[in-house]
PDB file of N, CA and C in Angstrom:
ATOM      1  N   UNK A   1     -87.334  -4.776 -82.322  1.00  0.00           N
ATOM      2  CA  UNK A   1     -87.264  -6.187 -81.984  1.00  0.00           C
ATOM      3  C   UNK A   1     -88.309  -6.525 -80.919  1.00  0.00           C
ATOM      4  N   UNK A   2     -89.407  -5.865 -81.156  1.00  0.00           N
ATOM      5  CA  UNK A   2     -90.425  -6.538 -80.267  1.00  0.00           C
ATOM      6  C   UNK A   2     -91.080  -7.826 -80.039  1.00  0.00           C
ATOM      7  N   UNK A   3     -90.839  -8.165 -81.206  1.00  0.00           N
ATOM      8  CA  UNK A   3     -91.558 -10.284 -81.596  1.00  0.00           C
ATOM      9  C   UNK A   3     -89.951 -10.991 -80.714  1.00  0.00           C
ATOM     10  N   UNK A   4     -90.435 -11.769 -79.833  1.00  0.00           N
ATOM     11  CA  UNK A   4     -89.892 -12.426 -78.964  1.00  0.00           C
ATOM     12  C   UNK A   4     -88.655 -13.953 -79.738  1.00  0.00           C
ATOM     13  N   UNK A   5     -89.885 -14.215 -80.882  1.00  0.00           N
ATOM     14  CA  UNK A   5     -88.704 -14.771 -81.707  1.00  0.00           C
ATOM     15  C   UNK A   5     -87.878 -14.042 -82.358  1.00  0.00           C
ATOM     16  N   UNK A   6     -88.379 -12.971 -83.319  1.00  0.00           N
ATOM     17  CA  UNK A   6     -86.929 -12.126 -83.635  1.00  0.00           C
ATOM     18  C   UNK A   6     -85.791 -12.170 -83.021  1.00  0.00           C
ATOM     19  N   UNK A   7     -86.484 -11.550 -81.425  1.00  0.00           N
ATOM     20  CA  UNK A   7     -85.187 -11.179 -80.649  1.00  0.00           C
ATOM     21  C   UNK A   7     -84.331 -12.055 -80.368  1.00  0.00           C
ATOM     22  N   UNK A   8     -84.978 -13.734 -79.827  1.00  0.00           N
ATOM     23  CA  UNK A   8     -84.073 -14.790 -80.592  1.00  0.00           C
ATOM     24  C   UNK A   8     -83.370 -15.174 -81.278  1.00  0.00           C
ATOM     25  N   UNK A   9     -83.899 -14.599 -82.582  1.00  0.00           N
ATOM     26  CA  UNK A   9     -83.052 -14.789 -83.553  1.00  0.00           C
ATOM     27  C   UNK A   9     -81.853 -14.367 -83.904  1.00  0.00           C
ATOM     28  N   UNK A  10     -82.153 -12.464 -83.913  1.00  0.00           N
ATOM     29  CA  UNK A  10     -80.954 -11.380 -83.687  1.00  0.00           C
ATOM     30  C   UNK A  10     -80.364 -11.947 -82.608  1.00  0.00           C
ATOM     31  N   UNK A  11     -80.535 -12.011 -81.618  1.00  0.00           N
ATOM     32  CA  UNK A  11     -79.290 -12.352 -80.799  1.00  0.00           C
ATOM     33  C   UNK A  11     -78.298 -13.286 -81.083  1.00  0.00           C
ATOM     34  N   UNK A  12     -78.254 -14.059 -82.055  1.00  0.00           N
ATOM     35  CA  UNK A  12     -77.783 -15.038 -82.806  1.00  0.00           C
ATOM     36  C   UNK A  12     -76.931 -14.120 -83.553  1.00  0.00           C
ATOM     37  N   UNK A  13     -77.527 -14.024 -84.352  1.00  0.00           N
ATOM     38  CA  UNK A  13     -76.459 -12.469 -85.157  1.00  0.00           C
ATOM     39  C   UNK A  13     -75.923 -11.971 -84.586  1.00  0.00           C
ATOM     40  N   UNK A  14     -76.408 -11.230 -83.491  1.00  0.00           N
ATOM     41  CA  UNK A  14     -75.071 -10.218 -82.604  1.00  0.00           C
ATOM     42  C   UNK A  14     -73.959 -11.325 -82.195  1.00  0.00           C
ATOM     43  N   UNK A  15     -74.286 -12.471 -81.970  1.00  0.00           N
ATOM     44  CA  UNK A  15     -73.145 -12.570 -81.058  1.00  0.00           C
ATOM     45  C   UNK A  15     -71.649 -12.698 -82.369  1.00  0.00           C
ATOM     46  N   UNK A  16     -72.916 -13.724 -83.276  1.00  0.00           N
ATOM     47  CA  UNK A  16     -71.837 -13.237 -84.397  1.00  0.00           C
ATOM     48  C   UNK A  16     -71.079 -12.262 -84.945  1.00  0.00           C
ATOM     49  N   UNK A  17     -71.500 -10.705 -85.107  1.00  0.00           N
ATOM     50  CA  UNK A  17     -71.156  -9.951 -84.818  1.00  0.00           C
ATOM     51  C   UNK A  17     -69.987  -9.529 -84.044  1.00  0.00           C
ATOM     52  N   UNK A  18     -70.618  -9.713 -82.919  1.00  0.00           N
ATOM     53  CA  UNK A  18     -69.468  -9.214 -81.826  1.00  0.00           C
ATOM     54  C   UNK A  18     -68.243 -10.385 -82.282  1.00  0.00           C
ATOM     55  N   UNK A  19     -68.256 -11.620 -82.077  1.00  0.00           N
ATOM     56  CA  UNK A  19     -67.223 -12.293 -82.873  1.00  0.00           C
ATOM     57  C   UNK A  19     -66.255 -11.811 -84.014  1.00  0.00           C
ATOM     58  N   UNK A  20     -67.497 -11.036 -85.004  1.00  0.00           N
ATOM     59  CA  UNK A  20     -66.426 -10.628 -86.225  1.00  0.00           C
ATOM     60  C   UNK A  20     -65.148  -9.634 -85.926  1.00  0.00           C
ATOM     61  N   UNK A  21     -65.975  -8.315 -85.242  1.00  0.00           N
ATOM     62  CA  UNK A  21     -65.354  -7.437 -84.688  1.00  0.00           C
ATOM     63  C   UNK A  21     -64.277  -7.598 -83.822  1.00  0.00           C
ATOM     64  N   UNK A  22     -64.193  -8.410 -82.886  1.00  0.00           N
ATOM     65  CA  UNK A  22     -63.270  -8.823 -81.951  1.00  0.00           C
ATOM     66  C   UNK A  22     -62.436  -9.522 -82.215  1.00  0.00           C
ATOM     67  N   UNK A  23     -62.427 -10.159 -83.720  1.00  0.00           N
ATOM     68  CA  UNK A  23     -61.617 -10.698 -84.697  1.00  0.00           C
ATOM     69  C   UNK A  23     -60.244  -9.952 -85.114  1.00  0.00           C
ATOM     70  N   UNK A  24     -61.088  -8.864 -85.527  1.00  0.00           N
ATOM     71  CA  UNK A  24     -60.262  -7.966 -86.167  1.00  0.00           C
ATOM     72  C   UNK A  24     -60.054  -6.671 -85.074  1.00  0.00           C
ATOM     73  N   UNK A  25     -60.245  -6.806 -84.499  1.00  0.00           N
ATOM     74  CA  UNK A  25     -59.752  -5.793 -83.408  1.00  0.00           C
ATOM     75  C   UNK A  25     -59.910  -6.018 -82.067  1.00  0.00           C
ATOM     76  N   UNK A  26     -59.629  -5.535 -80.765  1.00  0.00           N
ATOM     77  CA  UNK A  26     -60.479  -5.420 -79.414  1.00  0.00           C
ATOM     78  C   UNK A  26     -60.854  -4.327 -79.493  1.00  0.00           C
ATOM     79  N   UNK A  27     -62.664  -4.781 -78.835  1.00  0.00           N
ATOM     80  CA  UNK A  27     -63.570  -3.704 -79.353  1.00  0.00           C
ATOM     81  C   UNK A  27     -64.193  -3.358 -77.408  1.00  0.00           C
ATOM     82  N   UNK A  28     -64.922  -2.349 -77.722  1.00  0.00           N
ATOM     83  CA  UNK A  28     -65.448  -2.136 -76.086  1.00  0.00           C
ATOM     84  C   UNK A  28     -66.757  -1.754 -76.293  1.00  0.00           C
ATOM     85  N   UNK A  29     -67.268  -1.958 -75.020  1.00  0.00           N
ATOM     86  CA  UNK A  29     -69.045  -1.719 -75.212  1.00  0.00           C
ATOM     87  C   UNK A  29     -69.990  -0.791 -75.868  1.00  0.00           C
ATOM     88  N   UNK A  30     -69.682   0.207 -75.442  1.00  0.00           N
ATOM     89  CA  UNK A  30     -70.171   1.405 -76.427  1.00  0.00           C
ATOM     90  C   UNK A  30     -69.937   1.386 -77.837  1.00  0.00           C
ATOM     91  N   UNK A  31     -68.639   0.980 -78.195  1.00  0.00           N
ATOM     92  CA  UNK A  31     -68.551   0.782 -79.649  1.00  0.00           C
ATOM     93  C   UNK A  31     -69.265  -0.165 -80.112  1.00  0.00           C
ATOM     94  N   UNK A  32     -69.453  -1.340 -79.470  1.00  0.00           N
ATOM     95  CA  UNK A  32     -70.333  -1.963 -80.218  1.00  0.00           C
ATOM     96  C   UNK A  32     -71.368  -1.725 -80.336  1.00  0.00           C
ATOM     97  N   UNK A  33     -72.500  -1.333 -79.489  1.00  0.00           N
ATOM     98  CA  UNK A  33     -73.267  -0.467 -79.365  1.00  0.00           C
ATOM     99  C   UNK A  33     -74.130   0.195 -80.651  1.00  0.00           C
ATOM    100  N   UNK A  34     -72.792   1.105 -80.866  1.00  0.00           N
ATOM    101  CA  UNK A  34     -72.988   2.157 -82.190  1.00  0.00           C
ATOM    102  C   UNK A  34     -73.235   1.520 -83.189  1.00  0.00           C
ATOM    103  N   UNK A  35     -71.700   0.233 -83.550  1.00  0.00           N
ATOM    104  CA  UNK A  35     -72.018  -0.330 -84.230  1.00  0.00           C
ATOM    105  C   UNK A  35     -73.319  -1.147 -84.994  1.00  0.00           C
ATOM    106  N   UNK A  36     -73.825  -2.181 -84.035  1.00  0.00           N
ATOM    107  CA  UNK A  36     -74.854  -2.368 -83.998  1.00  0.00           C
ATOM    108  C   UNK A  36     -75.785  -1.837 -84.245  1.00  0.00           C
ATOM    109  N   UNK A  37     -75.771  -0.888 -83.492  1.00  0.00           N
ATOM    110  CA  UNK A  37     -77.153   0.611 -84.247  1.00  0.00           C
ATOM    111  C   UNK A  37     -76.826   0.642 -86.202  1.00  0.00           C
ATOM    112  N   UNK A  38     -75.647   0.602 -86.073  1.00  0.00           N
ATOM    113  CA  UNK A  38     -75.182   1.153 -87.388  1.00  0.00           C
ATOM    114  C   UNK A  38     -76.028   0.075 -88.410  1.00  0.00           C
ATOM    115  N   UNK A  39     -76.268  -1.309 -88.112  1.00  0.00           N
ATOM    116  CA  UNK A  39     -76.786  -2.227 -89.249  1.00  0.00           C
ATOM    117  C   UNK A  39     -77.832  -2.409 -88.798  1.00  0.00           C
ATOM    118  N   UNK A  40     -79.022  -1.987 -88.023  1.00  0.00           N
ATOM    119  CA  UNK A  40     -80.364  -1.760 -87.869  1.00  0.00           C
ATOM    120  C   UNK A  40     -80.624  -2.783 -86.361  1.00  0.00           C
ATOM    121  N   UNK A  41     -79.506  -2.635 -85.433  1.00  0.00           N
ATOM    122  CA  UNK A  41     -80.218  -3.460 -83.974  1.00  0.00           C
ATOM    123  C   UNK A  41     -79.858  -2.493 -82.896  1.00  0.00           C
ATOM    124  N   UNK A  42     -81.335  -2.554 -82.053  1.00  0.00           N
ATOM    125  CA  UNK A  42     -81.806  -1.711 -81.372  1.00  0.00           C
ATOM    126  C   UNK A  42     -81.410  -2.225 -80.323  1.00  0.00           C
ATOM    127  N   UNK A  43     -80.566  -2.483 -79.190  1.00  0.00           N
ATOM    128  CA  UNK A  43     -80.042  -3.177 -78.152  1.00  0.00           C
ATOM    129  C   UNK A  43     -79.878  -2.002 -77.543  1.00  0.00           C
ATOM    130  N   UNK A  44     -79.827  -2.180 -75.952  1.00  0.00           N
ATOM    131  CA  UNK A  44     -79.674  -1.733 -74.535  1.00  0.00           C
ATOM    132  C   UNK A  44     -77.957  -2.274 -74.033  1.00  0.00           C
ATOM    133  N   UNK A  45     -77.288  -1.336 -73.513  1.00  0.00           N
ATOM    134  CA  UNK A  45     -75.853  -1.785 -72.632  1.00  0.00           C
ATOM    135  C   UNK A  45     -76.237  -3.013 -71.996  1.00  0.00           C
ATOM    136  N   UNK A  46     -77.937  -2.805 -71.435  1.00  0.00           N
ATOM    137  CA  UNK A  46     -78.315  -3.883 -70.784  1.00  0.00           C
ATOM    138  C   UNK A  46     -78.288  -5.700 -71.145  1.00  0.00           C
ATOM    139  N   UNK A  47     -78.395  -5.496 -72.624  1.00  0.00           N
ATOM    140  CA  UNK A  47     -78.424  -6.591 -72.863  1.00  0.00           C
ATOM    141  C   UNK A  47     -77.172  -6.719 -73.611  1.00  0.00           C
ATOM    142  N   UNK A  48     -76.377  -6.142 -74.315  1.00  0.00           N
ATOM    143  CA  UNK A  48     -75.042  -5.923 -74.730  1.00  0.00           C
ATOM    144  C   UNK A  48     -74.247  -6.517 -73.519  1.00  0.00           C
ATOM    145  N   UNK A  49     -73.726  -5.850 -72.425  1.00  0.00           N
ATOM    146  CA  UNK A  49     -72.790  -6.310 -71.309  1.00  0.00           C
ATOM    147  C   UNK A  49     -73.122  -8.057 -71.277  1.00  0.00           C
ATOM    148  N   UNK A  50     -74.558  -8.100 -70.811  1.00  0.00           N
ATOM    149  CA  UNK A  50     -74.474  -9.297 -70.302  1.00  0.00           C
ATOM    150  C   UNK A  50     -74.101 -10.318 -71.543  1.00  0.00           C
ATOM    151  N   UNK A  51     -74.235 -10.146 -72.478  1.00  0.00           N
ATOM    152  CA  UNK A  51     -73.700 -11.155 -74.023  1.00  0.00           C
ATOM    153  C   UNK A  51     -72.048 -10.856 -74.273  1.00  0.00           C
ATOM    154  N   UNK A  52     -71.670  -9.777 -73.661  1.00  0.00           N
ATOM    155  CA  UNK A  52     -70.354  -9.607 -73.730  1.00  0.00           C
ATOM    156  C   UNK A  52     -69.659 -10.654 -72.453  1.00  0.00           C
ATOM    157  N   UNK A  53     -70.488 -10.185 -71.646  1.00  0.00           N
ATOM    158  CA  UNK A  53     -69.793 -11.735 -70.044  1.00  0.00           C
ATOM    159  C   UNK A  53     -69.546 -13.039 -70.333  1.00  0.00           C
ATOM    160  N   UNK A  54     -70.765 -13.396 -70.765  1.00  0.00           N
ATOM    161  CA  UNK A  54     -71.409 -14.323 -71.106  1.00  0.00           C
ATOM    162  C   UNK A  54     -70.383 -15.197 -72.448  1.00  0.00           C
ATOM    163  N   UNK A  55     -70.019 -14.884 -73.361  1.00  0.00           N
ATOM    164  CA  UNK A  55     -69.113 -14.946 -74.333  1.00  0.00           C
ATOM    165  C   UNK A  55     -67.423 -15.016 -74.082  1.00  0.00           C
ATOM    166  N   UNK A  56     -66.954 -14.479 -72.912  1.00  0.00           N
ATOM    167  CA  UNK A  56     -65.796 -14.854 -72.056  1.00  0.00           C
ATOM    168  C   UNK A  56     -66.196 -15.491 -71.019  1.00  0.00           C
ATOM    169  N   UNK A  57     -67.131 -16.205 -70.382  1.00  0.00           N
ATOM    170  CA  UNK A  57     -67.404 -16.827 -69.677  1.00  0.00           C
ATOM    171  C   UNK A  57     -67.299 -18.235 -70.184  1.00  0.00           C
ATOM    172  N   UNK A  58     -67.829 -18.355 -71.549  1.00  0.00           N
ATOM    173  CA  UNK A  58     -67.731 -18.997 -72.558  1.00  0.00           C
ATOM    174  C   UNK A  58     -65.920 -19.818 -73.284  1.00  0.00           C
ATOM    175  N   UNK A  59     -65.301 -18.762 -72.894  1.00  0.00           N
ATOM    176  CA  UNK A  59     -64.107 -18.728 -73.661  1.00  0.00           C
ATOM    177  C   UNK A  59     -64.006 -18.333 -75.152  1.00  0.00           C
ATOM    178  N   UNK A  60     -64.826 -17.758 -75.255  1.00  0.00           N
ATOM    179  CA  UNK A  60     -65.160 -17.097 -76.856  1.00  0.00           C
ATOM    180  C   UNK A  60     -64.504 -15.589 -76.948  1.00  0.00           C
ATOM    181  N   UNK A  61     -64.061 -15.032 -75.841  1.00  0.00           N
ATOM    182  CA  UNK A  61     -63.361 -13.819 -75.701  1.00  0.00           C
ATOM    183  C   UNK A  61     -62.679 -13.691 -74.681  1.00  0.00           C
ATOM    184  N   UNK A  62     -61.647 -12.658 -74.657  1.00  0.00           N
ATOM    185  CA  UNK A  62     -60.861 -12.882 -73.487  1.00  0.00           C
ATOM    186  C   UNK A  62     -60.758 -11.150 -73.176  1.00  0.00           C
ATOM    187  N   UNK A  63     -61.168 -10.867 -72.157  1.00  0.00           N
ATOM    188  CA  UNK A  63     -61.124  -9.399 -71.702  1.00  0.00           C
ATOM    189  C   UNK A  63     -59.476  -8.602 -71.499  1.00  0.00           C
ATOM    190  N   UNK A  64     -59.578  -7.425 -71.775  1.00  0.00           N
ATOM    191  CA  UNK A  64     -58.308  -6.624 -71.086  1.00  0.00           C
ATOM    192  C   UNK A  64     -58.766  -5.327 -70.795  1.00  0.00           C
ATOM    193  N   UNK A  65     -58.051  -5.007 -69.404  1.00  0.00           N
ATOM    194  CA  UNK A  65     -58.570  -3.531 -68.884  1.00  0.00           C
ATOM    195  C   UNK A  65     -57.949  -2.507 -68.657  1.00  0.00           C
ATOM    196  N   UNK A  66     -58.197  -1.499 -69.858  1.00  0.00           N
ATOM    197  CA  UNK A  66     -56.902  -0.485 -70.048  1.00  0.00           C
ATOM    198  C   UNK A  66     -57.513   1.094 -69.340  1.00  0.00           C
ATOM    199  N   UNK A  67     -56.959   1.524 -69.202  1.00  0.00           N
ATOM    200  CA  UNK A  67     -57.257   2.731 -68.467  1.00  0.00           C
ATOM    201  C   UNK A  67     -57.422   3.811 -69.634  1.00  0.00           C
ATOM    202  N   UNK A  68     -58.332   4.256 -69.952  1.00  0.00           N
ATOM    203  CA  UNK A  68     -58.528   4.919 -70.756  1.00  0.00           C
ATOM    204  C   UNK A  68     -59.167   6.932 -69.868  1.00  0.00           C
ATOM    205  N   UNK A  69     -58.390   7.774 -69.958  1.00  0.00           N
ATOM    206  CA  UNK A  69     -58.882   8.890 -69.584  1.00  0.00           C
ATOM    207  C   UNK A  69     -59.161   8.963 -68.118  1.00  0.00           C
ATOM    208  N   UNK A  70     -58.374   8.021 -67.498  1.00  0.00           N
ATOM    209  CA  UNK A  70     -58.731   7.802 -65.955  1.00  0.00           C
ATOM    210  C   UNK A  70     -60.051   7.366 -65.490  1.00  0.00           C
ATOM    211  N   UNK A  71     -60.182   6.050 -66.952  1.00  0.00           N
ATOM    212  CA  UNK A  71     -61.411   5.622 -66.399  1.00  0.00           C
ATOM    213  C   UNK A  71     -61.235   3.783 -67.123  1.00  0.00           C
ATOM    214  N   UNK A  72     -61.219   2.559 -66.436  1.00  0.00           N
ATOM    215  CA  UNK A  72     -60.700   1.629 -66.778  1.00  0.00           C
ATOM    216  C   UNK A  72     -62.185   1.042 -68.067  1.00  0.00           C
ATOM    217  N   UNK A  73     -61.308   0.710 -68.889  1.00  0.00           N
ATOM    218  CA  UNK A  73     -62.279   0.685 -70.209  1.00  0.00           C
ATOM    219  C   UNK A  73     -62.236  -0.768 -70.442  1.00  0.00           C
ATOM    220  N   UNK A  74     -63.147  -1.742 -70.539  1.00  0.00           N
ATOM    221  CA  UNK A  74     -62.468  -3.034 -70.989  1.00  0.00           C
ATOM    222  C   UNK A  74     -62.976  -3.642 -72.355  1.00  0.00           C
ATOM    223  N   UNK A  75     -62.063  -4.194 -73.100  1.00  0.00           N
ATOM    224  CA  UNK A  75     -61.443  -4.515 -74.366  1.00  0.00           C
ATOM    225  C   UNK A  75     -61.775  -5.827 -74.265  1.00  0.00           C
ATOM    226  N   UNK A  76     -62.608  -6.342 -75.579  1.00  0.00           N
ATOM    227  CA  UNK A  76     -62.958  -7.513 -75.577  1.00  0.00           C
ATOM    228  C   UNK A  76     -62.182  -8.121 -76.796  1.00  0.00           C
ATOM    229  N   UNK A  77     -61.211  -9.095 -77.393  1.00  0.00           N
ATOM    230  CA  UNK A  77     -60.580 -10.074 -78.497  1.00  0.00           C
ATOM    231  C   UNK A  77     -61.064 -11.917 -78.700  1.00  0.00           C
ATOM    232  N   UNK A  78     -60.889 -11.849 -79.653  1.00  0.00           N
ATOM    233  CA  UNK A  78     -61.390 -13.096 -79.315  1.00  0.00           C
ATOM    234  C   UNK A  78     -60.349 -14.519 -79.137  1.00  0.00           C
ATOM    235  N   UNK A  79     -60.739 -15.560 -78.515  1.00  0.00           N
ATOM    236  CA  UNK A  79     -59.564 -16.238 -78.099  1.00  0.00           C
ATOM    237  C   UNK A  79     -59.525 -17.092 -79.703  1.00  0.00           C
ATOM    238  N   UNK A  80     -58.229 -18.547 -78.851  1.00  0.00           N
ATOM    239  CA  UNK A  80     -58.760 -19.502 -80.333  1.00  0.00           C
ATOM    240  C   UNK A  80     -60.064 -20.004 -80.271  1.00  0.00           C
ATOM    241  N   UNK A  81     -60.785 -20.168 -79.402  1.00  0.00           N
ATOM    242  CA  UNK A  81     -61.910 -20.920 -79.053  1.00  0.00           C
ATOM    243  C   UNK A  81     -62.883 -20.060 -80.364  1.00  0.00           C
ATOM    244  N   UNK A  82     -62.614 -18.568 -80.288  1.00  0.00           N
ATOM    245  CA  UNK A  82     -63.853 -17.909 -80.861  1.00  0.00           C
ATOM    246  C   UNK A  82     -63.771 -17.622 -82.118  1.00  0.00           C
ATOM    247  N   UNK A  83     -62.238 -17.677 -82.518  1.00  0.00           N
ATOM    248  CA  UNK A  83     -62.234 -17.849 -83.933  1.00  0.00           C
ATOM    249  C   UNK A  83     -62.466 -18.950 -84.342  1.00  0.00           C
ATOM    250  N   UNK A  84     -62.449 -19.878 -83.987  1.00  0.00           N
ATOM    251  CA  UNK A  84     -62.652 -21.638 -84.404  1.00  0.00           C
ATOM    252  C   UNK A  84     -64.242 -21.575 -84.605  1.00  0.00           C
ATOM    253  N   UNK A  85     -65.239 -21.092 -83.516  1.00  0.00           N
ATOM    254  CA  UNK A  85     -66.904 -20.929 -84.021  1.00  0.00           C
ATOM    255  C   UNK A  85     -66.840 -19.652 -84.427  1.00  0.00           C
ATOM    256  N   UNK A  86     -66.020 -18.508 -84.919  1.00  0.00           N
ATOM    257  CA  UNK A  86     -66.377 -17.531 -86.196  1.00  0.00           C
ATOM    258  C   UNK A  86     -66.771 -18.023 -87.017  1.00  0.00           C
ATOM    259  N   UNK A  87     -65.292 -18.916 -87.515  1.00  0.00           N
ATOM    260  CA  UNK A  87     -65.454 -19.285 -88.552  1.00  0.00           C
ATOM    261  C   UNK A  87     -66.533 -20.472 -89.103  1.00  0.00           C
ATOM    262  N   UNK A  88     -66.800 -21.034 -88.081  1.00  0.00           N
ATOM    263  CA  UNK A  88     -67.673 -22.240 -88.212  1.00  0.00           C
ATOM    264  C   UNK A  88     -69.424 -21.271 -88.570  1.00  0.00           C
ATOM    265  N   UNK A  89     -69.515 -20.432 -87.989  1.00  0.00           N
ATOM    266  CA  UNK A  89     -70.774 -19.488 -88.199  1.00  0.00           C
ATOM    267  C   UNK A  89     -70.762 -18.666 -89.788  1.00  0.00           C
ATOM    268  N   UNK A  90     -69.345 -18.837 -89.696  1.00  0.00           N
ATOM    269  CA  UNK A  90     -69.096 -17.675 -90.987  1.00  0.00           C
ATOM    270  C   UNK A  90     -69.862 -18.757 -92.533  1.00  0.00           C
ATOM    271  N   UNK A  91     -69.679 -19.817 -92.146  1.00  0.00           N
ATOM    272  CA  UNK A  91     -69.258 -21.038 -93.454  1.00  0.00           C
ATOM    273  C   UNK A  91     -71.396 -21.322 -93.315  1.00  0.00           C
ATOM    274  N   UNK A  92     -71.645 -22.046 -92.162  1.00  0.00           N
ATOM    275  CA  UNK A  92     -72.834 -21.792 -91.806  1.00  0.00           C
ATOM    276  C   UNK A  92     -74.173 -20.676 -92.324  1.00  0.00           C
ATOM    277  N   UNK A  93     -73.403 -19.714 -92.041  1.00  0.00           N
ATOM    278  CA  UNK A  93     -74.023 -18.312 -92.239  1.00  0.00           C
ATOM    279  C   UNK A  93     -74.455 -18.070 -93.540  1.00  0.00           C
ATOM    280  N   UNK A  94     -73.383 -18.523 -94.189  1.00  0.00           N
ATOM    281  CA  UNK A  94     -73.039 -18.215 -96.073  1.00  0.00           C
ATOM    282  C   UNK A  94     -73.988 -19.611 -96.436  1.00  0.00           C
ATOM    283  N   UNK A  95     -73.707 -20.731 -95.894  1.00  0.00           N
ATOM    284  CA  UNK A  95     -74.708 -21.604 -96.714  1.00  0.00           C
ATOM    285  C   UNK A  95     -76.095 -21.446 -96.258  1.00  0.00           C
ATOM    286  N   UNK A  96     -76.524 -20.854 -95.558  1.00  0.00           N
ATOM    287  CA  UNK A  96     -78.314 -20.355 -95.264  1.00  0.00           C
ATOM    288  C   UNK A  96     -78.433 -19.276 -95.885  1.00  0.00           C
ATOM    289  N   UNK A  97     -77.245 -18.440 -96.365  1.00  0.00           N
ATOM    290  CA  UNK A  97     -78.127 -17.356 -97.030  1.00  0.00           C
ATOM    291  C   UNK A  97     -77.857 -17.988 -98.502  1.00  0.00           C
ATOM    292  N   UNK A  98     -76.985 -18.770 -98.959  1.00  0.00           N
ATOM    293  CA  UNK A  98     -77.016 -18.867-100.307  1.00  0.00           C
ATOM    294  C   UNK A  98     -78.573 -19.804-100.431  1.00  0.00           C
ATOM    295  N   UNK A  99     -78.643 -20.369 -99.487  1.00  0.00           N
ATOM    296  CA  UNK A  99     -80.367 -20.978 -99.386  1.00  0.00           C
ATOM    297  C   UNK A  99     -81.938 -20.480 -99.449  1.00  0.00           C
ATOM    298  N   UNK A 100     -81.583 -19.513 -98.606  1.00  0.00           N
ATOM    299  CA  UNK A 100     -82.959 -18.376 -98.743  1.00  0.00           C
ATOM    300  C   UNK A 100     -82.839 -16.992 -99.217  1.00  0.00           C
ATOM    301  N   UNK A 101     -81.571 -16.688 -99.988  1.00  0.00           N
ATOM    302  CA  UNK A 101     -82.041 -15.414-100.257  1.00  0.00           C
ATOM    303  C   UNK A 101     -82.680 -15.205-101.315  1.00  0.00           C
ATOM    304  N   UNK A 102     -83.279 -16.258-101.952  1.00  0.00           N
ATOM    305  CA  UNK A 102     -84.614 -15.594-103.307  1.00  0.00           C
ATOM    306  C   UNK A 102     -85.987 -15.558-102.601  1.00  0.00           C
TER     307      UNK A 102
END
């Protein structure tokens, strides 16, 4: 993601992303992380954390901090706020790709 608009762009996606995931589960940083790696984005904790703040700062997620291994781990879900623009991204999402994908 070196082109400055890309990275624009993807970041758009991740957050979606992180939305989906936190949908269906509470997810934590590192996992997303992986995840992410897993569908081809190259992201830093560095820029991960701060889109994770940033998104409950928002009211788009709501944090919880569980102690995991004697080490406090925090768990990101999403509120109603973030399922209400999931889904609004989800509907969005589907009519731009049914638009450009030839």
């Amino acid at each position: 993601m070196e082109d400055k608009v890309l990275r624009k762009l993807f970041l758009g996606f991740i957050h979606i992303h992180v939305l989906h995931h936190a949908n269906e589960e509470p997810i934590f940083g590192s996992w997303m992380l992986e995840e992410l790696r897993e569908h081809g984005y190259t992201i830093s904790s560095g820029t991960l954390y701060p889109i994770l703040h940033s998104m409950e700062r928002d009211g788009l997620l709501i944090r919880e901090d569980r102690n995991v291994e004697g080490k406090i781990r925090k768990y990101y879900s999403t509120t109603q706020k973030g399922n209400v623009i999931l889904k609004e991204a989800r509907e969005k999402a589907f009519e731009l790709f049914k638009e450009i994908k030839d």
